[in-house]
N, C-alpha and C. Protein backbone atom coordinates (compact mmCIF):
# COMPACT_ATOMS: atom_id res chain seq x y z
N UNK A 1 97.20 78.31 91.69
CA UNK A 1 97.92 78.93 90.58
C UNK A 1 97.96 80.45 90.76
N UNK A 2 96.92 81.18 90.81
CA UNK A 2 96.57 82.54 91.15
C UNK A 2 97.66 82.88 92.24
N UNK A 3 97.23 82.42 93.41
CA UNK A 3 97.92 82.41 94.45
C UNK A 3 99.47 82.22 95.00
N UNK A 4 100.56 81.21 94.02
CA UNK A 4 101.66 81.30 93.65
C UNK A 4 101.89 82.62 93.01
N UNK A 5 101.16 82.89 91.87
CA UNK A 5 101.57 84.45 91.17
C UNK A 5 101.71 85.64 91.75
N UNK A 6 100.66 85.42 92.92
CA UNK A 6 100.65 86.72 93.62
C UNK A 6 102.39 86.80 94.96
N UNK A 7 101.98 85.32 95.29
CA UNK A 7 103.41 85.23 96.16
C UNK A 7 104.95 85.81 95.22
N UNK A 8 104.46 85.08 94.06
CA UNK A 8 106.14 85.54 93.47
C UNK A 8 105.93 87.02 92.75
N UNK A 9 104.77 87.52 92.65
CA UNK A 9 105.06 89.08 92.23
C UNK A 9 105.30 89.58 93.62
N UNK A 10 104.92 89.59 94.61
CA UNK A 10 105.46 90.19 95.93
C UNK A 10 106.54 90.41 95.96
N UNK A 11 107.00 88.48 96.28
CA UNK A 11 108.84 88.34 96.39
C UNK A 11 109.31 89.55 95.45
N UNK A 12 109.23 89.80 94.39
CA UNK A 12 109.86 90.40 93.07
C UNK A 12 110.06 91.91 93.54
N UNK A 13 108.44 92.25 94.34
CA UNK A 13 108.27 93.94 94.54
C UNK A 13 109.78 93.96 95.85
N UNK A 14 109.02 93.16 96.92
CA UNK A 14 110.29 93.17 98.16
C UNK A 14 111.44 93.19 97.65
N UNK A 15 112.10 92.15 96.53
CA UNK A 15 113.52 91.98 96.45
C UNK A 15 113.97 93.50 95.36
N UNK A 16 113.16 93.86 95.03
CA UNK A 16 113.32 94.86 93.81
C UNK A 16 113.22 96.09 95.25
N UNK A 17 112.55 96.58 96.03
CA UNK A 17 112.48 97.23 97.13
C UNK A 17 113.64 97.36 98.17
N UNK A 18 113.87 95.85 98.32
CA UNK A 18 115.27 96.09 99.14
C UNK A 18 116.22 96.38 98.83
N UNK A 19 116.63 96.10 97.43
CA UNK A 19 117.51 96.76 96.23
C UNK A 19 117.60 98.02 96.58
N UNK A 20 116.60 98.66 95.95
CA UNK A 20 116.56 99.84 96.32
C UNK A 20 117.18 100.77 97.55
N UNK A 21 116.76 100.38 98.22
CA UNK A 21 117.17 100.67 100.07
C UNK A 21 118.37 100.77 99.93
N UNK A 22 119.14 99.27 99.42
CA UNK A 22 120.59 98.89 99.81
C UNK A 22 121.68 99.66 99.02
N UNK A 23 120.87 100.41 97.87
CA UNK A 23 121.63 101.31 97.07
C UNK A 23 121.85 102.38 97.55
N UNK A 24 120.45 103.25 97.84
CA UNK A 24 120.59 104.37 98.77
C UNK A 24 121.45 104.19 99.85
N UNK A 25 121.21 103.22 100.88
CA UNK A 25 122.19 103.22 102.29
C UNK A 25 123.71 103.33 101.35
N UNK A 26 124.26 102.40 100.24
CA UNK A 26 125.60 102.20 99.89
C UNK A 26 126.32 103.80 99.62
N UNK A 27 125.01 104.32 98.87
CA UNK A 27 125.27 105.53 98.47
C UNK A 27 125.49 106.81 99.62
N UNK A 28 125.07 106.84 100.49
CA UNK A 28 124.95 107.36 101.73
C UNK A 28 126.26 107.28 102.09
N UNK A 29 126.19 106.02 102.62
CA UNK A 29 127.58 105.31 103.41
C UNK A 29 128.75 105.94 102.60
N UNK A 30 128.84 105.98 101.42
CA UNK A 30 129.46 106.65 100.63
C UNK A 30 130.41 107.92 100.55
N UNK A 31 129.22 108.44 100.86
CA UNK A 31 128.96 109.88 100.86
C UNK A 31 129.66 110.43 102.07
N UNK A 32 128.91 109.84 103.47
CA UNK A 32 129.61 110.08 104.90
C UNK A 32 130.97 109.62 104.45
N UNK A 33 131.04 108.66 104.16
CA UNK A 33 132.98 108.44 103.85
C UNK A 33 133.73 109.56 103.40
N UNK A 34 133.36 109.83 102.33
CA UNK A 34 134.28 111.05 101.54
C UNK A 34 134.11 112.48 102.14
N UNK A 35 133.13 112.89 103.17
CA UNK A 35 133.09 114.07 103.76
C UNK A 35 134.37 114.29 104.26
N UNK A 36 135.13 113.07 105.17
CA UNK A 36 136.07 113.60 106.02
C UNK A 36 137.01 113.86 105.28
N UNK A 37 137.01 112.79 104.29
CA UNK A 37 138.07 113.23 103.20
C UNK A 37 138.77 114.26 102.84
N UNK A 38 137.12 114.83 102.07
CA UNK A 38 137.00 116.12 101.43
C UNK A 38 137.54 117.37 102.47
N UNK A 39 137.44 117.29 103.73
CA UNK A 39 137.58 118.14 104.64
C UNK A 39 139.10 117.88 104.74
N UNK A 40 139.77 116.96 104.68
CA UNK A 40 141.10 116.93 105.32
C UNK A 40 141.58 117.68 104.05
N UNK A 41 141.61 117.29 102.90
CA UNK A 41 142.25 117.45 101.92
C UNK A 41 142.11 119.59 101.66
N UNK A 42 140.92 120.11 102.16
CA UNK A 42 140.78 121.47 101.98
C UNK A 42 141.55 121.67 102.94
C-alpha cells in the first residue's frame, strides 16, 4: 500500500516535471521562431 503511494506520487512529480520542460522548450521554440520574424519585418 505504502509502496504504490510512493510509485504514484513520483509518476505525478515526473509527469508534472516533464510538463514543465515541455512548456519551457514550446516557449523557447517559440521565441527562436519569431526572432527571424521580428528581424525581417524591422
Amino acid at each position: 500500500m505504502r509502496g504504490s503511494f510512493i510509485i504514484t506520487y513520483s509518476m505525478m512529480f515526473i509527469d508534472r516535471h516533464l510538463i514543465a520542460m515541455y512548456g519551457i522548450h514550446w516557449v523557447f521554440t517559440i521565441l527562436c521562431l519569431q526572432l527571424p520574424l521580428a528581424g525581417r519585418i524591422m
